[in-house]
C-alpha atoms as a PDB file:
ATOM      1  CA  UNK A   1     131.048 209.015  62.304  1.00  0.00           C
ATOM      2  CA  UNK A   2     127.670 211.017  60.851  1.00  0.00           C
ATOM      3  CA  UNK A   3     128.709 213.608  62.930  1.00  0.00           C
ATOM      4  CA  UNK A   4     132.389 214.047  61.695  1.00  0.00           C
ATOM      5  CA  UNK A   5     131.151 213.837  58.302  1.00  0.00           C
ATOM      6  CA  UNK A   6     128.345 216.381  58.450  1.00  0.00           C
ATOM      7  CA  UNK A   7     131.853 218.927  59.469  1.00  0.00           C
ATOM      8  CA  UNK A   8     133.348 218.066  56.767  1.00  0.00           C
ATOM      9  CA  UNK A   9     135.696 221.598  55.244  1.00  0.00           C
ATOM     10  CA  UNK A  10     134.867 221.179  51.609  1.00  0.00           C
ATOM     11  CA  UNK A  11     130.941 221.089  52.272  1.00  0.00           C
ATOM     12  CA  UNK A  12     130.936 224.424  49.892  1.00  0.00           C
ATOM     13  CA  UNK A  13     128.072 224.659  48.037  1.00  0.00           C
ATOM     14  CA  UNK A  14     126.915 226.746  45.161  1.00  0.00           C
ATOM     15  CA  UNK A  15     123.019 227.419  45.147  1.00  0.00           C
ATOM     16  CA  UNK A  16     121.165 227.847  41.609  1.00  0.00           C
ATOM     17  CA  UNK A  17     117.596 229.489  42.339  1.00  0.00           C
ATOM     18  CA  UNK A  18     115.142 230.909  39.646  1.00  0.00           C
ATOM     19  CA  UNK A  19     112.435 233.344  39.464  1.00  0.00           C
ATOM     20  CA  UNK A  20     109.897 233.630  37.182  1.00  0.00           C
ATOM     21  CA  UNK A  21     108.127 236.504  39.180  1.00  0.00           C
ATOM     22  CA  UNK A  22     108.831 234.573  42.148  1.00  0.00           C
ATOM     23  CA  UNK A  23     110.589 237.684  44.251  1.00  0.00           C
ATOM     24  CA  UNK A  24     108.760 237.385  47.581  1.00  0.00           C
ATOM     25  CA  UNK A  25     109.697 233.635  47.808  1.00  0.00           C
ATOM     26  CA  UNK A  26     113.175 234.459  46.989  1.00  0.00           C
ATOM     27  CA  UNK A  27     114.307 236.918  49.610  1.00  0.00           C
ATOM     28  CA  UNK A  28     112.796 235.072  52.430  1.00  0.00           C
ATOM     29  CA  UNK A  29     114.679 231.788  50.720  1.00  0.00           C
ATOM     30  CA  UNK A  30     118.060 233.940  50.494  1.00  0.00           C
ATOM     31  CA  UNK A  31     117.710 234.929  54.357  1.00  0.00           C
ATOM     32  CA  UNK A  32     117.057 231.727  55.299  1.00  0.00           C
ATOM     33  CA  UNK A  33     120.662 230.849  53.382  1.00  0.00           C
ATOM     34  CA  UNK A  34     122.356 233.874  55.411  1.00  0.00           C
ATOM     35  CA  UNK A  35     120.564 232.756  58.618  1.00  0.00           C
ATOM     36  CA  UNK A  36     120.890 229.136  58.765  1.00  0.00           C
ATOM     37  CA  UNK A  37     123.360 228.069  56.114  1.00  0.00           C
ATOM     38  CA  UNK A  38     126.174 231.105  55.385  1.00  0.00           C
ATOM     39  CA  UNK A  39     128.815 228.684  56.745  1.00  0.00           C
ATOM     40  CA  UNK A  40     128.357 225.502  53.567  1.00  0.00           C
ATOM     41  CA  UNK A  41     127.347 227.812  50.826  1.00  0.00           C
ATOM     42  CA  UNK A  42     129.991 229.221  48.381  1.00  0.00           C
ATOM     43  CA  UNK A  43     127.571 230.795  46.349  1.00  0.00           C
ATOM     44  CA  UNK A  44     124.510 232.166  45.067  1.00  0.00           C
ATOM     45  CA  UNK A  45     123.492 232.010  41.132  1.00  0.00           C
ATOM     46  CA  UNK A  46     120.157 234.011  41.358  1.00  0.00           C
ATOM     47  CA  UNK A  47     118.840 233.796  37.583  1.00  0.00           C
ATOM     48  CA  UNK A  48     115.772 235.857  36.561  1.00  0.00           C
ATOM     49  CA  UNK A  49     113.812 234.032  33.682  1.00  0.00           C
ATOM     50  CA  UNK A  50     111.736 237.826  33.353  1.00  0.00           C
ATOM     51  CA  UNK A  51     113.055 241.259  34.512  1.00  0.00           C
ATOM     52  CA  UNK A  52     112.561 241.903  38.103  1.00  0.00           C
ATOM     53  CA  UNK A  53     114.315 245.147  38.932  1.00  0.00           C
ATOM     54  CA  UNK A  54     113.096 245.130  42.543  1.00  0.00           C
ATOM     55  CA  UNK A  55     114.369 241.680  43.472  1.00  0.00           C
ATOM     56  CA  UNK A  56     117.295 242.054  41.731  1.00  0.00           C
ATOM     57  CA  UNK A  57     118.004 245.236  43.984  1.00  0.00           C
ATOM     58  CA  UNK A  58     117.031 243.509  47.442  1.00  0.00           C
ATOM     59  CA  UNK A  59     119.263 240.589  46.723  1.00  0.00           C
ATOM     60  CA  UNK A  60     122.457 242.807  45.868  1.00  0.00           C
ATOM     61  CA  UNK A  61     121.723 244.201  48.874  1.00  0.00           C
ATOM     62  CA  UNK A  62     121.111 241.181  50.905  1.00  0.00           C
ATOM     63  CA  UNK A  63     124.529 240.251  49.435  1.00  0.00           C
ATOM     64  CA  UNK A  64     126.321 243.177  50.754  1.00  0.00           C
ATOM     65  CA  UNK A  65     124.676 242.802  53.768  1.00  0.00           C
ATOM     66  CA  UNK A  66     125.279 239.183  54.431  1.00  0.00           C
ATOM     67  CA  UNK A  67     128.930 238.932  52.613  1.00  0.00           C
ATOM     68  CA  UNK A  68     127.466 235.547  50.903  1.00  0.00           C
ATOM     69  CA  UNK A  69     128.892 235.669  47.198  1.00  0.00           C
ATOM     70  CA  UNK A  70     125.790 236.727  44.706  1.00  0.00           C
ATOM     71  CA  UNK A  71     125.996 236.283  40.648  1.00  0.00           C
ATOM     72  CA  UNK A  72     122.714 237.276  39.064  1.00  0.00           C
ATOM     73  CA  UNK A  73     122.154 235.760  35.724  1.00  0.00           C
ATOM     74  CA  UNK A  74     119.109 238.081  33.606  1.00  0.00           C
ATOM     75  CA  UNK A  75     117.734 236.000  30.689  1.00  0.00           C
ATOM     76  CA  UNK A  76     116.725 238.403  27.813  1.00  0.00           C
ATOM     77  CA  UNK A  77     114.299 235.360  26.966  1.00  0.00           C
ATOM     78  CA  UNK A  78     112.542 233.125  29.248  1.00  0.00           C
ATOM     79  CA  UNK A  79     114.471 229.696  29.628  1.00  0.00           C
ATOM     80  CA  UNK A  80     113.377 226.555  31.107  1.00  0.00           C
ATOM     81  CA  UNK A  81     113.979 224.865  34.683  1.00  0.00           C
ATOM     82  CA  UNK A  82     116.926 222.502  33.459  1.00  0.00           C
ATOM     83  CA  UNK A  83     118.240 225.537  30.967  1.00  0.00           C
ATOM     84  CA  UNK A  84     118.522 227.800  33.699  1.00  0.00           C
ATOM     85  CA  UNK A  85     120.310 225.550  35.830  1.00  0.00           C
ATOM     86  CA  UNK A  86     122.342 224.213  33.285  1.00  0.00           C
ATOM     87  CA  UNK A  87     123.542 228.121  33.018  1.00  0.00           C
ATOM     88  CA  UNK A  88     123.643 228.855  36.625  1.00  0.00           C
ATOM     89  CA  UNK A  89     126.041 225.601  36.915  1.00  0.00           C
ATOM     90  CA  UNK A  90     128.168 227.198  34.584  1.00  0.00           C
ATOM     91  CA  UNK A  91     129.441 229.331  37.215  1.00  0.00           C
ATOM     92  CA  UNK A  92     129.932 226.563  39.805  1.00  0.00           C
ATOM     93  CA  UNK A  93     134.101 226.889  39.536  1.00  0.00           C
ATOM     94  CA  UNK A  94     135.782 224.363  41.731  1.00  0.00           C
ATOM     95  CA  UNK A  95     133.064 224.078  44.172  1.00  0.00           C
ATOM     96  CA  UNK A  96     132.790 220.057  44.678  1.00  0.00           C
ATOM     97  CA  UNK A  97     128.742 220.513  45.060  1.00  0.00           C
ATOM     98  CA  UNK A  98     125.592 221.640  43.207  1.00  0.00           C
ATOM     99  CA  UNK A  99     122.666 222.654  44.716  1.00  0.00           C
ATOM    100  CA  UNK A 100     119.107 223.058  42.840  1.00  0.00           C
ATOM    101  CA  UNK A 101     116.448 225.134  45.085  1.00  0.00           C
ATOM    102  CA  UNK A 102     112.885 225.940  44.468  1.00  0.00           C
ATOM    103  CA  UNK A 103     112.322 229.592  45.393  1.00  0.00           C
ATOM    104  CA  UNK A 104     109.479 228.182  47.618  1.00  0.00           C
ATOM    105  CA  UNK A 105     111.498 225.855  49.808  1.00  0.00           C
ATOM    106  CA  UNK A 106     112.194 227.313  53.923  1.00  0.00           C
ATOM    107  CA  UNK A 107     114.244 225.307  56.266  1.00  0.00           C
ATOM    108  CA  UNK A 108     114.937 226.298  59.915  1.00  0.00           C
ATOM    109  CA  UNK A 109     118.507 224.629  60.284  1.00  0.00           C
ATOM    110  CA  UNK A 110     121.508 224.257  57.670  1.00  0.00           C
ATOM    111  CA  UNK A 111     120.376 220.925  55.467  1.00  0.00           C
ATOM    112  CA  UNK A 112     123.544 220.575  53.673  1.00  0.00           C
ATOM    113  CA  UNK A 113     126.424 219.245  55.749  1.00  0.00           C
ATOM    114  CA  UNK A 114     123.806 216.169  56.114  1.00  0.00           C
ATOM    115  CA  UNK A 115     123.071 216.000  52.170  1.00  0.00           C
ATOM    116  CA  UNK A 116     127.019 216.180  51.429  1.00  0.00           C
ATOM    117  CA  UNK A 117     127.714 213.930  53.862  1.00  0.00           C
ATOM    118  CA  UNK A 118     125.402 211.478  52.779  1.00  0.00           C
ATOM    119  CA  UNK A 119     127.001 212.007  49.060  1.00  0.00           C
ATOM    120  CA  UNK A 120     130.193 211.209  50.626  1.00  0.00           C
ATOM    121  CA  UNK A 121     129.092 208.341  52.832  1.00  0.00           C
ATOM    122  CA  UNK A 122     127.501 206.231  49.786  1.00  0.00           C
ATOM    123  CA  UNK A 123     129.645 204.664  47.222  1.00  0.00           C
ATOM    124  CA  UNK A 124     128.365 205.991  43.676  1.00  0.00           C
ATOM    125  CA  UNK A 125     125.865 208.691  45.289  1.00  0.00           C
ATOM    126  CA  UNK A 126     125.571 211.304  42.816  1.00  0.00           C
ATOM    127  CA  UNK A 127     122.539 213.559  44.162  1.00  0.00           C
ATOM    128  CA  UNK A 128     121.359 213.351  47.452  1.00  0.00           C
ATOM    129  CA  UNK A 129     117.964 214.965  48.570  1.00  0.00           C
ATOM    130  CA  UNK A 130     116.332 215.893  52.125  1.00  0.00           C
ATOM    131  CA  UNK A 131     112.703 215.106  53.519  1.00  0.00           C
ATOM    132  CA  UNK A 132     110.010 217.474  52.305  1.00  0.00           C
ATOM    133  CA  UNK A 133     107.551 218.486  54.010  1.00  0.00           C
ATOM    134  CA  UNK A 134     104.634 221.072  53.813  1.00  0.00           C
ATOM    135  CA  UNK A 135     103.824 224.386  55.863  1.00  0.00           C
ATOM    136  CA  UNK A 136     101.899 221.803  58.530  1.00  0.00           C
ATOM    137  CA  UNK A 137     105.136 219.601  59.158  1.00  0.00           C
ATOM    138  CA  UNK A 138     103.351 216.993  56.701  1.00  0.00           C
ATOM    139  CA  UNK A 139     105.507 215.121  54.522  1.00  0.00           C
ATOM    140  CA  UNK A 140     104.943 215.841  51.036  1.00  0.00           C
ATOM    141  CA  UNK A 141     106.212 215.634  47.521  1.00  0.00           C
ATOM    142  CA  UNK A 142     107.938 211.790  48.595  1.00  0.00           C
ATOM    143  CA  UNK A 143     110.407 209.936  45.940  1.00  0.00           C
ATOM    144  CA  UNK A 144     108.875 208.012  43.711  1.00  0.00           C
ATOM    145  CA  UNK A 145     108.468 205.136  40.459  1.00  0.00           C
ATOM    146  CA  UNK A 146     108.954 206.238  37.068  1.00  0.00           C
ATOM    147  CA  UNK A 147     105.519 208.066  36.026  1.00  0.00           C
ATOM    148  CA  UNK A 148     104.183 205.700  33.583  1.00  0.00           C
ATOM    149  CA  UNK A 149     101.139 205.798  32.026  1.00  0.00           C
ATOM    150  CA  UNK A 150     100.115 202.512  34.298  1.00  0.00           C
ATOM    151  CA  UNK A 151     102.162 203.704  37.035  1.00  0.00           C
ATOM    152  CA  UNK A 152     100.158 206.684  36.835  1.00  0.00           C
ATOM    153  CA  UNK A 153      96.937 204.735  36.996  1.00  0.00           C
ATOM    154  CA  UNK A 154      97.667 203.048  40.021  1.00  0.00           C
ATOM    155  CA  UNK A 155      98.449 206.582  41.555  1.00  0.00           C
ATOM    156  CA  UNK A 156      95.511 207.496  40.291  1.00  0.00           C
ATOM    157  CA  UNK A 157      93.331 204.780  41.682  1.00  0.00           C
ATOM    158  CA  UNK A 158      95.130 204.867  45.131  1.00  0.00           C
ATOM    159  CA  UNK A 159      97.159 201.155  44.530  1.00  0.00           C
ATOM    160  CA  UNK A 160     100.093 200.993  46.118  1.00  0.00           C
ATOM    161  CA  UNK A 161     103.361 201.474  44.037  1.00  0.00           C
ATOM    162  CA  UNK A 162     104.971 198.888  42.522  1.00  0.00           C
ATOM    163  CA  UNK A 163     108.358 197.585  44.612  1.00  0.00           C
ATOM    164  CA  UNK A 164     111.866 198.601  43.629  1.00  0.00           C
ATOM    165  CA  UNK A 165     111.170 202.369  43.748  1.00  0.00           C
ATOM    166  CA  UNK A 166     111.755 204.899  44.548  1.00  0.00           C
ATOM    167  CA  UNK A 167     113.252 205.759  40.679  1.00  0.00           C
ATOM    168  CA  UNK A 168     113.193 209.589  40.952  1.00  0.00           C
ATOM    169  CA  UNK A 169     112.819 212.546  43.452  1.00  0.00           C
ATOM    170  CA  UNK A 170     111.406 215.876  42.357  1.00  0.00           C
ATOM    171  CA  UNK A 171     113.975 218.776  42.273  1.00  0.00           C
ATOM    172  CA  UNK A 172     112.499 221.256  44.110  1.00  0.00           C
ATOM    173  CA  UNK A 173     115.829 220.587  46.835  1.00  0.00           C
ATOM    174  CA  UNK A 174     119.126 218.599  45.281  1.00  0.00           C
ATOM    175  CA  UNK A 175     122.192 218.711  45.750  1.00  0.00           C
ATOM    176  CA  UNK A 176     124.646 217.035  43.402  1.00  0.00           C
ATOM    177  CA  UNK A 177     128.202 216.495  43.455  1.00  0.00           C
ATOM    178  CA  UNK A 178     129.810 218.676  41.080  1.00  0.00           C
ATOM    179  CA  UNK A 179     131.481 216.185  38.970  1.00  0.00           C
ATOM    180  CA  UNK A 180     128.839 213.529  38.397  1.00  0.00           C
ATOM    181  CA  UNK A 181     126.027 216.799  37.056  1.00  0.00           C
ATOM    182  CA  UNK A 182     128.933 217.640  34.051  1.00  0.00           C
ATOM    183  CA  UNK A 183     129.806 214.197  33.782  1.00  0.00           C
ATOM    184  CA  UNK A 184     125.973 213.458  33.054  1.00  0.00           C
ATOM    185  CA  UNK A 185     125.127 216.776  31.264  1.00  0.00           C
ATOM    186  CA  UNK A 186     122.866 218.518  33.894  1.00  0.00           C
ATOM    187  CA  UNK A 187     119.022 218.466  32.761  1.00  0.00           C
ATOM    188  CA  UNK A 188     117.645 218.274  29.600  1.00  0.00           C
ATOM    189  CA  UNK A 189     116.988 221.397  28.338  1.00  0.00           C
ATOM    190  CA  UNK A 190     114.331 219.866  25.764  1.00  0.00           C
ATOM    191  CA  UNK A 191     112.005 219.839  29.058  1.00  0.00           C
ATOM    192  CA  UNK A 192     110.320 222.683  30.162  1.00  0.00           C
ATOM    193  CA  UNK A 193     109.180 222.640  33.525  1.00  0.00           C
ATOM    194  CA  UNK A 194     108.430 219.353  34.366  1.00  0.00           C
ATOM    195  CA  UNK A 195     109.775 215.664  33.835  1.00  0.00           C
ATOM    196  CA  UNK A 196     113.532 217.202  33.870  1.00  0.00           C
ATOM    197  CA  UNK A 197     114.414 215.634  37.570  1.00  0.00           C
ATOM    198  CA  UNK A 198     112.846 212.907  36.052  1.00  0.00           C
ATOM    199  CA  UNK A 199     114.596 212.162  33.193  1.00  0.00           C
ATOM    200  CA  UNK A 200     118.074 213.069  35.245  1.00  0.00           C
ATOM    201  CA  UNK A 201     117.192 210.825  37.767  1.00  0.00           C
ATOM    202  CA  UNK A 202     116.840 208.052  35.162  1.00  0.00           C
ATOM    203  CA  UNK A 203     119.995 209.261  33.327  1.00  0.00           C
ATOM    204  CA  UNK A 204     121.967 209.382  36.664  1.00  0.00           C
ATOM    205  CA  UNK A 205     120.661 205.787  37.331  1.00  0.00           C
ATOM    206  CA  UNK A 206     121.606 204.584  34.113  1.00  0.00           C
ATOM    207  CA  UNK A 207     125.504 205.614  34.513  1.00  0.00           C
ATOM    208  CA  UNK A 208     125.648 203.033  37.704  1.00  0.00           C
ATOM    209  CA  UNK A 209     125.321 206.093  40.358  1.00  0.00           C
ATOM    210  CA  UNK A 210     122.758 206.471  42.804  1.00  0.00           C
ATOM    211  CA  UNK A 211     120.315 209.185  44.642  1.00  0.00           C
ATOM    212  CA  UNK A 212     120.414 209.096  48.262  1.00  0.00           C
ATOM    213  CA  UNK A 213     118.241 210.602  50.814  1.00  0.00           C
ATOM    214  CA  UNK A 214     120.379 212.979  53.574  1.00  0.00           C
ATOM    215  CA  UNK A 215     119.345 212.888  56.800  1.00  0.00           C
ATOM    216  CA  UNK A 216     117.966 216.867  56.477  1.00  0.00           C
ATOM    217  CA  UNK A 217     114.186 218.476  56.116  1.00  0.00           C
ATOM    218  CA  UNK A 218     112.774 220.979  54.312  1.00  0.00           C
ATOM    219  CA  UNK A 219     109.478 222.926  54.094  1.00  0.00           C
ATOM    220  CA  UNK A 220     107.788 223.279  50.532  1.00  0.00           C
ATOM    221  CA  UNK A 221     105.589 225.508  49.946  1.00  0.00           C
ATOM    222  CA  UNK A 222     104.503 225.111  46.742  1.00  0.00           C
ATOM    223  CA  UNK A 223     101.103 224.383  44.459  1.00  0.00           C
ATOM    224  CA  UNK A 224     100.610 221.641  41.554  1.00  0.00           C
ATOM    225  CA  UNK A 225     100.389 224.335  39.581  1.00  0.00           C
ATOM    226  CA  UNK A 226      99.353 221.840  36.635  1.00  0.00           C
ATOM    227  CA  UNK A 227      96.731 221.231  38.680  1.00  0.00           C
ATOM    228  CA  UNK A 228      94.845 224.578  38.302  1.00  0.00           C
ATOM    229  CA  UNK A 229      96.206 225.958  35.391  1.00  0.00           C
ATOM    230  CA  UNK A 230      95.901 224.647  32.156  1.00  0.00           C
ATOM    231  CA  UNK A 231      99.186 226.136  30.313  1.00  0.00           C
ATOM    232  CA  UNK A 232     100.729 224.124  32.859  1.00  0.00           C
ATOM    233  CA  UNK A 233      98.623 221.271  32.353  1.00  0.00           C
ATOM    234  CA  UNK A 234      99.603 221.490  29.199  1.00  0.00           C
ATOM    235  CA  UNK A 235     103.276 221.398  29.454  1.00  0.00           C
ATOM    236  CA  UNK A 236     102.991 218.516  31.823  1.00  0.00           C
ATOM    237  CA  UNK A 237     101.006 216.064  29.340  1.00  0.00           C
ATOM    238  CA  UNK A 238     104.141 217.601  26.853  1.00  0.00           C
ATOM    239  CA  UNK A 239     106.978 216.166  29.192  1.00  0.00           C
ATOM    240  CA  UNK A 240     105.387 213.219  30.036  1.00  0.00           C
ATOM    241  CA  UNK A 241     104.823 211.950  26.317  1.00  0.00           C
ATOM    242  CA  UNK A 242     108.885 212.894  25.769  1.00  0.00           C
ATOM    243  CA  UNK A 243     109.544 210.576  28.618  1.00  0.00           C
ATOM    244  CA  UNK A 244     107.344 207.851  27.936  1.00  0.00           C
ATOM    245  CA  UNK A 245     109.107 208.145  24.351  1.00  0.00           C
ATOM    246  CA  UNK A 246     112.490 208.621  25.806  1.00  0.00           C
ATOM    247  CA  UNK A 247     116.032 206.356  25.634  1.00  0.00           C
ATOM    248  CA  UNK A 248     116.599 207.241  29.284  1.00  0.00           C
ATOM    249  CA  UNK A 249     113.235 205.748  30.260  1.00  0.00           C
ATOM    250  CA  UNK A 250     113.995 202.713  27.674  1.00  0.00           C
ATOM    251  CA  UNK A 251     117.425 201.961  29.510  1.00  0.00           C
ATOM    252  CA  UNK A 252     116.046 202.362  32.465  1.00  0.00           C
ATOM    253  CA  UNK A 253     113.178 200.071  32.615  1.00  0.00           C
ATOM    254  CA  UNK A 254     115.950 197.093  30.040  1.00  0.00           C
ATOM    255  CA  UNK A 255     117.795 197.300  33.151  1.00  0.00           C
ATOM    256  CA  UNK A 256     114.758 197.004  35.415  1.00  0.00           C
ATOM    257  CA  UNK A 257     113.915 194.012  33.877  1.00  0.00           C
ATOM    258  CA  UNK A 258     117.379 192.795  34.045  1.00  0.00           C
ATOM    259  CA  UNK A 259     117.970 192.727  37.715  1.00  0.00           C
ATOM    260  CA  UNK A 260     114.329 190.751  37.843  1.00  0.00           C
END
């Protein structure tokens, strides 16, 4: 039956990717989409959140070259993560699903027959995300409890996390059906850069649907960037006090406390 549904004809996906100087990682991410996916995507919404004449050049090209269906969206200010896709979904016409890719994400076989199949397979599944792992076949970046401050702690102090999780997944690879991502809004633009899958996780959870893990696996490549930088550090503490302070969070954790 997984094997029927990972055919399935309307697995046409549109792809929202964003660069913010990120042009390397995107053209090996777009010929990994030509090479190992051309036959679920519809689409590509490239945005660039700063001008990038040279990248936008190679992907037009790659597009000619490949035949996949390129719109590039050129922000004459910088926008955040969730704005950006919020914009690139914009352009997702009739396609049934939504896909949100890091530019720093590879994968060596076509992930999302399994992720649509698995939104199809579960009753109320509304995003569906693959295994992450990083450039050493090490899973990374796993689904997780809401970040609270004592949540946090117990990160922090290597406890194990509380039961009932995982409550989020980071959106570095999601793919959403179509209808449920309008129905809910898309991210919260008042975000920038982090907390956003967060808070749409919660959201999503909060409308009675569910996140579901595909049976697909992806390399990520990335940094903590907050980390290292503080700017970024920064703009993490920023997100995190919005969600602690958040109604998604509150109905989130009334129902938590409900179904104990």
């Amino acid at each position: 039956m997984a094997s029927e549904a990972h055919e399935l004809p309307d697995a046409r996906v549109v792809v929202s990717v964003v660069s913010h100087r990120h042009g390397d990682a995107v053209l090996r991410l777009l010929e990994d989409l030509a090479q190992h996916a051309r036959a679920s995507v519809a689409s590509v919404v490239l945005t660039l959140n700063v001008p990038e004449p040279d990248l936008e050049e190679a992907a037009l090209a790659w597009a000619r070259a490949t035949g996949v269906a390129l719109h590039v969206r050129r922000n004459a200010q910088r926008r955040g993560f969730g704005a950006n896709h919020n914009a690139a979904f914009a352009l997702c016409g009739n396609a049934p699903y939504f896909a949100v890719l890091n530019p720093d994400v590879r994968f060596d076989r076509d992930p999302f027959p399994a992720l649509c199949a698995a939104l199809v397979a579960a009753p109320g599944a509304a995003c569906a995300y693959p295994q992450q792992v990083d450039p050493q076949g090490r899973a990374c970046y796993p689904p997780r409890v809401v970040p609270t401050p004592l949540n946090l702690l117990r990160r922090y102090l290597g406890l194990a996390e509380p039961a009932g999780g995982p409550h989020w997944v980071n959106a570095a690879f999601l793919v959403f059906d179509a209808r449920a991502y309008a129905a809910l809004g898309g991210f919260d633009p008042a975000y920038w850069l982090y907390c956003e899958d967060v808070d749409l996780c919660l959201r999503l959870q909060n409308a009675g649907l569910r996140l579901v893990r595909g049976d697909a696996r992806v390399h990520h490549l990335g940094r903590r960037a907050s980390h290292v930088g503080l700017l970024h550090l920064y703009w993490h503490v920023r997100s995190l006090w919005r969600l602690w302070h958040s109604p998604a969070l509150r109905a989130f954790e009334r129902a938590q406390r409900q179904r104990d």
